[in-house]
C-alpha atoms as a PDB file:
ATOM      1  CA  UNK A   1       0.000   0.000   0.000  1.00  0.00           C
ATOM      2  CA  UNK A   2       1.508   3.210  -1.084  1.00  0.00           C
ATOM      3  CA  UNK A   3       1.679   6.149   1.572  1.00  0.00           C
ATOM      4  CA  UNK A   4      -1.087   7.871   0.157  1.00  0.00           C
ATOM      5  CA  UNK A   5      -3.704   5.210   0.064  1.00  0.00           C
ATOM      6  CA  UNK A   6      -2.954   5.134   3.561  1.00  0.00           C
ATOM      7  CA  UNK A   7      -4.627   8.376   4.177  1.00  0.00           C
ATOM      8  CA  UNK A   8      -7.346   7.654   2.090  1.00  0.00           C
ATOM      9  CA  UNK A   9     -10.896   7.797   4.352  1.00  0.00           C
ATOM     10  CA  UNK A  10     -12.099  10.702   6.661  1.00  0.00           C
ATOM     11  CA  UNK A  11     -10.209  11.580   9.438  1.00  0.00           C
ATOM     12  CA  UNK A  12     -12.014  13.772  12.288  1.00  0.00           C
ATOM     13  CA  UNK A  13      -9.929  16.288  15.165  1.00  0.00           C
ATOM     14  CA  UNK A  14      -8.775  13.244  17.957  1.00  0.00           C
ATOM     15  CA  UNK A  15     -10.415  14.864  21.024  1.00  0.00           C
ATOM     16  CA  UNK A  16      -7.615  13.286  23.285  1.00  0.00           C
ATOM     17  CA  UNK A  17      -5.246  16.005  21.765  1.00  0.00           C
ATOM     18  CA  UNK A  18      -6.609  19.505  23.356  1.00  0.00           C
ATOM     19  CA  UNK A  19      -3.194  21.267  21.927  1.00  0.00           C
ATOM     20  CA  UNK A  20      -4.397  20.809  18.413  1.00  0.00           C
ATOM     21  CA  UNK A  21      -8.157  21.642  19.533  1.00  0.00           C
ATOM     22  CA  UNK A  22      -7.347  24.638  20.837  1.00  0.00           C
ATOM     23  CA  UNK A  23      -5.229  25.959  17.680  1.00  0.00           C
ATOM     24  CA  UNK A  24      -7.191  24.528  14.761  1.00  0.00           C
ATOM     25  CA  UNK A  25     -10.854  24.022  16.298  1.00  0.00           C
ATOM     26  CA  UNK A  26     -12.504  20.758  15.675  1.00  0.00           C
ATOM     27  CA  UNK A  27     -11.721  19.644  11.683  1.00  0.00           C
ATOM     28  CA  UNK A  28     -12.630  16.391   9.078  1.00  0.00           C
ATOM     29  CA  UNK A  29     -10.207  15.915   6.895  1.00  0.00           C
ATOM     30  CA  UNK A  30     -11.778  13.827   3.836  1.00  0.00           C
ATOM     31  CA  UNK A  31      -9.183  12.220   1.483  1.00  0.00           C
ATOM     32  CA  UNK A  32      -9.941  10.877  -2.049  1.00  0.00           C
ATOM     33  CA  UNK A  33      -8.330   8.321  -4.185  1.00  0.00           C
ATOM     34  CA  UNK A  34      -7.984  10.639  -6.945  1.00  0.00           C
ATOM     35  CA  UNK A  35      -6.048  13.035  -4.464  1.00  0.00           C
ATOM     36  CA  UNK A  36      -8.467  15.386  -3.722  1.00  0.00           C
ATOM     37  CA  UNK A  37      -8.650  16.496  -0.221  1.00  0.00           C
ATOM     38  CA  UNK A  38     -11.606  18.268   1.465  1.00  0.00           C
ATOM     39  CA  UNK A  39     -11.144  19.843   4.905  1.00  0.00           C
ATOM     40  CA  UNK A  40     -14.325  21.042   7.085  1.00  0.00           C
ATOM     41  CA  UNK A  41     -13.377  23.368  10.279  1.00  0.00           C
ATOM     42  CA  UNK A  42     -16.290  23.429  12.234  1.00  0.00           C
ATOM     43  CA  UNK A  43     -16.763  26.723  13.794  1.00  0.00           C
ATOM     44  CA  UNK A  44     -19.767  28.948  15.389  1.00  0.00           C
ATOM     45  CA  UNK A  45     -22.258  26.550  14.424  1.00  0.00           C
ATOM     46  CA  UNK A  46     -21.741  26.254  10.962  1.00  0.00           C
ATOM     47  CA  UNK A  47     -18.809  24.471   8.516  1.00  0.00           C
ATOM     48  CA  UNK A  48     -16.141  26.129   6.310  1.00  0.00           C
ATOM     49  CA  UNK A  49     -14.960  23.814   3.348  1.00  0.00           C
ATOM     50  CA  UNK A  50     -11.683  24.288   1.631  1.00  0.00           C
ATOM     51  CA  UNK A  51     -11.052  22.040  -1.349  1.00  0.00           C
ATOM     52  CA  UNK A  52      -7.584  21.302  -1.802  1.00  0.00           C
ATOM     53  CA  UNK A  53      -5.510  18.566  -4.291  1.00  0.00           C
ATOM     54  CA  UNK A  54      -3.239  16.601  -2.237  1.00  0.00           C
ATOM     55  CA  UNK A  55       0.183  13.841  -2.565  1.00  0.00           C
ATOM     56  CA  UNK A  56       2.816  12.686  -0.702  1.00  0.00           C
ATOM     57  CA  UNK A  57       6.111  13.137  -1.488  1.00  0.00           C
ATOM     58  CA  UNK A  58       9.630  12.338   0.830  1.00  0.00           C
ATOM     59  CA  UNK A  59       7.490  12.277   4.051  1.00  0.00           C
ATOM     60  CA  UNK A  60       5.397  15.056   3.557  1.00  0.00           C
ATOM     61  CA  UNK A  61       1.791  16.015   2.491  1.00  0.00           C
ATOM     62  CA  UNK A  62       1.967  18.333  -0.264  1.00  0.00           C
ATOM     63  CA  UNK A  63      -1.487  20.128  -0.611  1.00  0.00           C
ATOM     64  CA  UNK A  64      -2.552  23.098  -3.537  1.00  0.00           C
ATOM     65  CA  UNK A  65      -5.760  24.673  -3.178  1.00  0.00           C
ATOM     66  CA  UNK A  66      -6.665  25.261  -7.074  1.00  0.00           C
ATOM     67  CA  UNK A  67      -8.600  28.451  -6.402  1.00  0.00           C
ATOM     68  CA  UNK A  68      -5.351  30.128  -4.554  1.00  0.00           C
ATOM     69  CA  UNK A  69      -2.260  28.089  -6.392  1.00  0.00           C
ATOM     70  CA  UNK A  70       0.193  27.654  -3.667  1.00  0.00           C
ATOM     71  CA  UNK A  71       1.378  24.484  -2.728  1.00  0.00           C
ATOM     72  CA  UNK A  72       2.239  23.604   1.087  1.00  0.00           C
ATOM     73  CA  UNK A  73       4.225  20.935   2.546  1.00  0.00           C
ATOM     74  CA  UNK A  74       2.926  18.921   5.898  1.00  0.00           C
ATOM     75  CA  UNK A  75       5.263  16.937   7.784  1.00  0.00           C
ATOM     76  CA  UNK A  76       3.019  13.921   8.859  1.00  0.00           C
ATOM     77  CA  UNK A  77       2.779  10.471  10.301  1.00  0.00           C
ATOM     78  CA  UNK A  78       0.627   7.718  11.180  1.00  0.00           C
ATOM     79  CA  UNK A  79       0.960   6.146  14.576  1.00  0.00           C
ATOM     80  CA  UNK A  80       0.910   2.310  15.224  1.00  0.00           C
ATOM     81  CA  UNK A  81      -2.424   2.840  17.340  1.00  0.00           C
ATOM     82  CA  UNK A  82      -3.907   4.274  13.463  1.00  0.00           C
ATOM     83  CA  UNK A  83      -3.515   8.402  14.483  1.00  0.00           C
ATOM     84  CA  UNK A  84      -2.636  10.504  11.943  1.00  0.00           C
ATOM     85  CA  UNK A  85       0.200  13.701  13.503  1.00  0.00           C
ATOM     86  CA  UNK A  86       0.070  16.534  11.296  1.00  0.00           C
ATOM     87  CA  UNK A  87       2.979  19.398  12.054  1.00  0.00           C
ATOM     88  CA  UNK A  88       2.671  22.604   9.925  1.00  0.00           C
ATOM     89  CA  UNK A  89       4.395  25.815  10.722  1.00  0.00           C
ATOM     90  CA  UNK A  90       5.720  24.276  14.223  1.00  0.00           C
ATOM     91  CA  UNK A  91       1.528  23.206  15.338  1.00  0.00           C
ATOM     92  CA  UNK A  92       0.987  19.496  15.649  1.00  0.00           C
ATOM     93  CA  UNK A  93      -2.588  18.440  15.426  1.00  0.00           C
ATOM     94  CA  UNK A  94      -3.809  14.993  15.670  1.00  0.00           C
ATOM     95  CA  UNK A  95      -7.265  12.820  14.139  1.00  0.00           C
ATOM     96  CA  UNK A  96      -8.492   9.714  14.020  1.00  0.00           C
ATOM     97  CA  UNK A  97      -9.648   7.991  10.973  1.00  0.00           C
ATOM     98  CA  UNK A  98     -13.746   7.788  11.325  1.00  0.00           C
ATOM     99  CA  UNK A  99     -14.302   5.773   8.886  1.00  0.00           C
END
């Protein structure tokens, strides 16, 4: 299995990590085969979708959000116990696949 298919699913905030809570809010993070990547914050009672392209390359989730071309690398990992540790800019957040 290559390292994207591994992210492949839905992937919701892990409420056992109140560090990432408290910086990115509660988020699903829906991954596609065909590497498109949809993440929901939810916020003030209502959801805020960004729709993003995504790959991994040398360890790192690349994402590019086709309506603002930039791409932006993601150190990540996926624990033995199935968590998946995102770190960008020096914040780690963690989720748990839902699905």
């Amino acid at each position: 299995m290559n390292a994207a298919h591994r992210l492949v699913g839905t992937w919701v905030s892990d409420p056992e990590d109140p560090d990432g809570m408290r910086e990115f809010g509660r988020a699903t993070l829906e991954f596609e085969e065909d590497g498109q990547l949809t993440y929901t914050a939810h916020a003030h009672g209502k959801d805020q979708k960004i729709f993003l392209t995504f790959r991994v390359e040398d360890g790192a989730l690349v994402t590019n959000q086709p309506s603002s071309p930039r791409e932006e690398r993601t150190a990540y990992s996926i624990s033995p116990d199935g968590k998946l540790s995102l770190w960008l800019q020096g914040q780690h957040s963690v989720y748990v696949r839902e699905d």
